[in-house]
Structures are given as structure tokens and as C-alpha cells.
Protein backbone atom coordinates (compact mmCIF):
# COMPACT_ATOMS: atom_id res chain seq x y z
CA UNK A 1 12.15 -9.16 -4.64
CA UNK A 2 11.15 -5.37 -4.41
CA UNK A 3 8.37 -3.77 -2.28
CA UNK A 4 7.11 -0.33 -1.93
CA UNK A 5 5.23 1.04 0.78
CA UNK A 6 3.15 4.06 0.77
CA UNK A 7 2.36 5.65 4.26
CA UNK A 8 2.45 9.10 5.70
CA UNK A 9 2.13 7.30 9.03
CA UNK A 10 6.00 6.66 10.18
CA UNK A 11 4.38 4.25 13.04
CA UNK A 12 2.51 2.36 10.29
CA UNK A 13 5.66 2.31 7.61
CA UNK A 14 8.11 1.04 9.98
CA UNK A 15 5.68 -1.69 11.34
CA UNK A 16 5.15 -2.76 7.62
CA UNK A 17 8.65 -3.09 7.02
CA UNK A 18 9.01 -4.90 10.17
CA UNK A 19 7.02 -7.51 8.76
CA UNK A 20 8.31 -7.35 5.44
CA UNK A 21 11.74 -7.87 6.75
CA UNK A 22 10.68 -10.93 9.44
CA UNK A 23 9.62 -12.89 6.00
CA UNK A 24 12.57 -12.54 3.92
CA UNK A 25 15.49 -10.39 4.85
CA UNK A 26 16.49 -9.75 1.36
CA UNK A 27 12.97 -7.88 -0.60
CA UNK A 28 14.73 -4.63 -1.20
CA UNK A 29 12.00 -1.58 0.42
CA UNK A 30 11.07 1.66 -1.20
CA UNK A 31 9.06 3.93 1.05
CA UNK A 32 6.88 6.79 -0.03
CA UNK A 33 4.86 8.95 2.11
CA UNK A 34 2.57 10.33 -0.93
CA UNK A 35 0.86 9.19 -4.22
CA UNK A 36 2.77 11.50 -6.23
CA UNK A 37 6.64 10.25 -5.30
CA UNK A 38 4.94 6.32 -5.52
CA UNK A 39 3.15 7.61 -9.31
CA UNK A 40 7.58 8.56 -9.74
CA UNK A 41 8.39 4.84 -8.14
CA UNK A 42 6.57 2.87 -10.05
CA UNK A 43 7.33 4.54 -13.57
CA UNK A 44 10.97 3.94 -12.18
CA UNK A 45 10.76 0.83 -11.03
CA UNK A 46 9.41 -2.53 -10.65
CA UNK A 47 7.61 -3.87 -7.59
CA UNK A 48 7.04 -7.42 -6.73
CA UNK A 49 4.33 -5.62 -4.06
CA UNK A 50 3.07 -2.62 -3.13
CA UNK A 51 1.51 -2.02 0.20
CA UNK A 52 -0.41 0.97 1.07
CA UNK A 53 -2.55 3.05 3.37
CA UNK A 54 -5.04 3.24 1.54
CA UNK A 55 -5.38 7.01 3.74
CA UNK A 56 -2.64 8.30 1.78
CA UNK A 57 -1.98 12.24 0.66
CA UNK A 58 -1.48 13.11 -2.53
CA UNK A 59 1.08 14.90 -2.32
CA UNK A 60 3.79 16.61 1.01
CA UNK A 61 1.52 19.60 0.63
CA UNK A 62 -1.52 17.73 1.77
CA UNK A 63 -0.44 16.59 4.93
CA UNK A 64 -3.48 17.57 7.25
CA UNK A 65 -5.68 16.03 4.51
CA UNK A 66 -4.89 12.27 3.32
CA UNK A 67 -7.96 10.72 1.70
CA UNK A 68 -9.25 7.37 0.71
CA UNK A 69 -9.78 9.22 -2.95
CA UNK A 70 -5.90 9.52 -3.15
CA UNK A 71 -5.23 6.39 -2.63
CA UNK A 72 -7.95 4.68 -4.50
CA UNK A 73 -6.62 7.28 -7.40
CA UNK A 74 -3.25 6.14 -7.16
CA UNK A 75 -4.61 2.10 -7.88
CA UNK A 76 -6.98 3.09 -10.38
CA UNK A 77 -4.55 5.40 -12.74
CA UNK A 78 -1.08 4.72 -11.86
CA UNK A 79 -1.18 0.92 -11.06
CA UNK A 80 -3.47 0.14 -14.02
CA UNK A 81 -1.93 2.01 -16.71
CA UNK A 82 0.09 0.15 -19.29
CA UNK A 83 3.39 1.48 -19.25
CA UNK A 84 4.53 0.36 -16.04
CA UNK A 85 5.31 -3.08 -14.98
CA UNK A 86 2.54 -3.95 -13.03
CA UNK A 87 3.59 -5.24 -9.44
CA UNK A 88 2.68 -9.06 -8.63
CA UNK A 89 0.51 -8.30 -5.73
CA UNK A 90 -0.87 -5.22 -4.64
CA UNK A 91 -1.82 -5.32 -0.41
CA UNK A 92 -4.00 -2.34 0.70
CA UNK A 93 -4.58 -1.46 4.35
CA UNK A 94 -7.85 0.17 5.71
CA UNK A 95 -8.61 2.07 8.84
CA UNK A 96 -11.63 0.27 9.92
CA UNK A 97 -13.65 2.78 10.92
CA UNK A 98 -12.65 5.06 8.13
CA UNK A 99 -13.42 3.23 5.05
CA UNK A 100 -17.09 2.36 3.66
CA UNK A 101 -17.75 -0.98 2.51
CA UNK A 102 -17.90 -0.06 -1.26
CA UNK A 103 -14.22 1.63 -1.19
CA UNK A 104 -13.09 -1.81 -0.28
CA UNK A 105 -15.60 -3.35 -2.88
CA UNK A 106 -13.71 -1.21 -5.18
CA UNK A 107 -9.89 -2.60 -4.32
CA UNK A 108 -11.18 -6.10 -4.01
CA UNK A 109 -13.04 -6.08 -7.79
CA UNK A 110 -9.45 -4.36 -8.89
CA UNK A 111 -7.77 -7.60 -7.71
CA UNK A 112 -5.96 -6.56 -4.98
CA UNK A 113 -5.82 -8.24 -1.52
CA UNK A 114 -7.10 -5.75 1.93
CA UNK A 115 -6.51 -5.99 5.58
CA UNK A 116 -7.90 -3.63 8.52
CA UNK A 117 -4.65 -2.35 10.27
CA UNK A 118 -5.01 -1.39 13.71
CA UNK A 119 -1.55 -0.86 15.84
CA UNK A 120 -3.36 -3.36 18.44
CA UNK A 121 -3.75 -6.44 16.85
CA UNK A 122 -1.60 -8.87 14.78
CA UNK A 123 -4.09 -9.40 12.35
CA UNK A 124 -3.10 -7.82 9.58
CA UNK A 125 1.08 -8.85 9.86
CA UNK A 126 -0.88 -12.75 9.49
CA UNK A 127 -2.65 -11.87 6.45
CA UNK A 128 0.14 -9.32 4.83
CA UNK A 129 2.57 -12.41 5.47
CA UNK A 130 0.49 -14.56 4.02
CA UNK A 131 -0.64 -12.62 0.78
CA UNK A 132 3.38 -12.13 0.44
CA UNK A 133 3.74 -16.12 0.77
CA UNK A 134 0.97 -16.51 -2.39
């Protein structure tokens, strides 16, 4: 099993793998802090799951600005075209306070599964662990 996360929060990246890692020590992880090197991943190579922050830049030069747009642009054209081999399970994570209702709308009618991270609570580990048990 393969996973790729994409984060340009180290804190948030490392916890993911964390988790990743306390389910099943052997899913190989691929980490990404942009949509542009994960657009490069995912033509390369095949992902049983791809988590991401769904506040993700588009590329190293945008560091001061990630944007849900980036990362809802990254599902829509990269993850949906196809010529790639379309990962298994897709597990986006949301600031709560930074994310309107209909962005999530939007990732939930593309098929994918959505947490609320937040450094505070376990919340989203349970549900990532259990979307990667489905």
C-alpha cells in the first residue's frame, strides 16, 4: 500500500504519517508540500490514498498564500483526469473555521471522505484510521 500526503504544514504532515504508520507499518509515504510536485506524484505513481490539506499552495513560490482553490484544483483536474491511476480513497482535511460549507459539499459530491483537523483533538486520527480500514 502507497499513500501520499500533501501539506505545507510540517506539524500537520508528520502527525498524518504518525497515524498512517500506527495502522500498518508497511504503506510506503510520499510527502508533498504543494499541488504542483503531488500533480508530478500522481502521474508517477500510484496511490492507494491521498490525504491532503485541503489549504494547500500551489506551488513553493506561494508559500504566504495556500488556498482552498488549490487544493480543490488539484481534486478536480489532477485526481479526475484519466490518465492516472486513480487512488482508492482520497481523505481531505479542513480547517474548521476556514472552509465554507459548500467547499466541503464540493469534496463530498466528488466522492471523497473529509475530517476537520485541529492539533487538539483526536478526532480526525479516528476517522482517517477508519476511512483507511474501508
Amino acid at each position: 500500500m502507497k499513500a501520499l500526503i500533501l501539506s505545507f504544514v510540517g506539524t500537520m504532515t508528520k502527525e498524518v504519517k504518525d497515524v498512517i504508520i500506527q495502522y500498518d507499518k508497511s504503506i510506503i509515504i510520499d510527502s508533498v508540500s504543494n499541488t504542483l510536485d503531488a500533480a508530478t506524484k500522481v502521474m508517477k505513481n500510484y496511490y492507494d490514498i491521498i490525504v491532503i490539506d485541503m489549504m494547500i499552495q500551489e506551488n513553493n513560490k506561494d508559500w504566504k498564500t495556500p488556498a482552498i482553490k488549490s487544493g480543490l484544483n488539484f481534486l478536480k483536474t489532477h485526481i479526475s483526469k484519466q490518465d492516472i491511476k486513480l487512488p482508492r480513497k482520497v481523505f481531505a482535511l479542513f480547517d474548521r473555521w476556514e472552509t465554507s460549507n459548500n467547499v466541503k459539499d464540493i469534496v463530498k459530491n466528488l466522492g471523497y471522505a473529509y475530517s476537520y483537523y485541529d492539533g487538539m483533538s483526536d478526532d480526525w486520527k479516528r476517522e482517517l484510521v477508519e476511512y483507511l480500514k474501508s
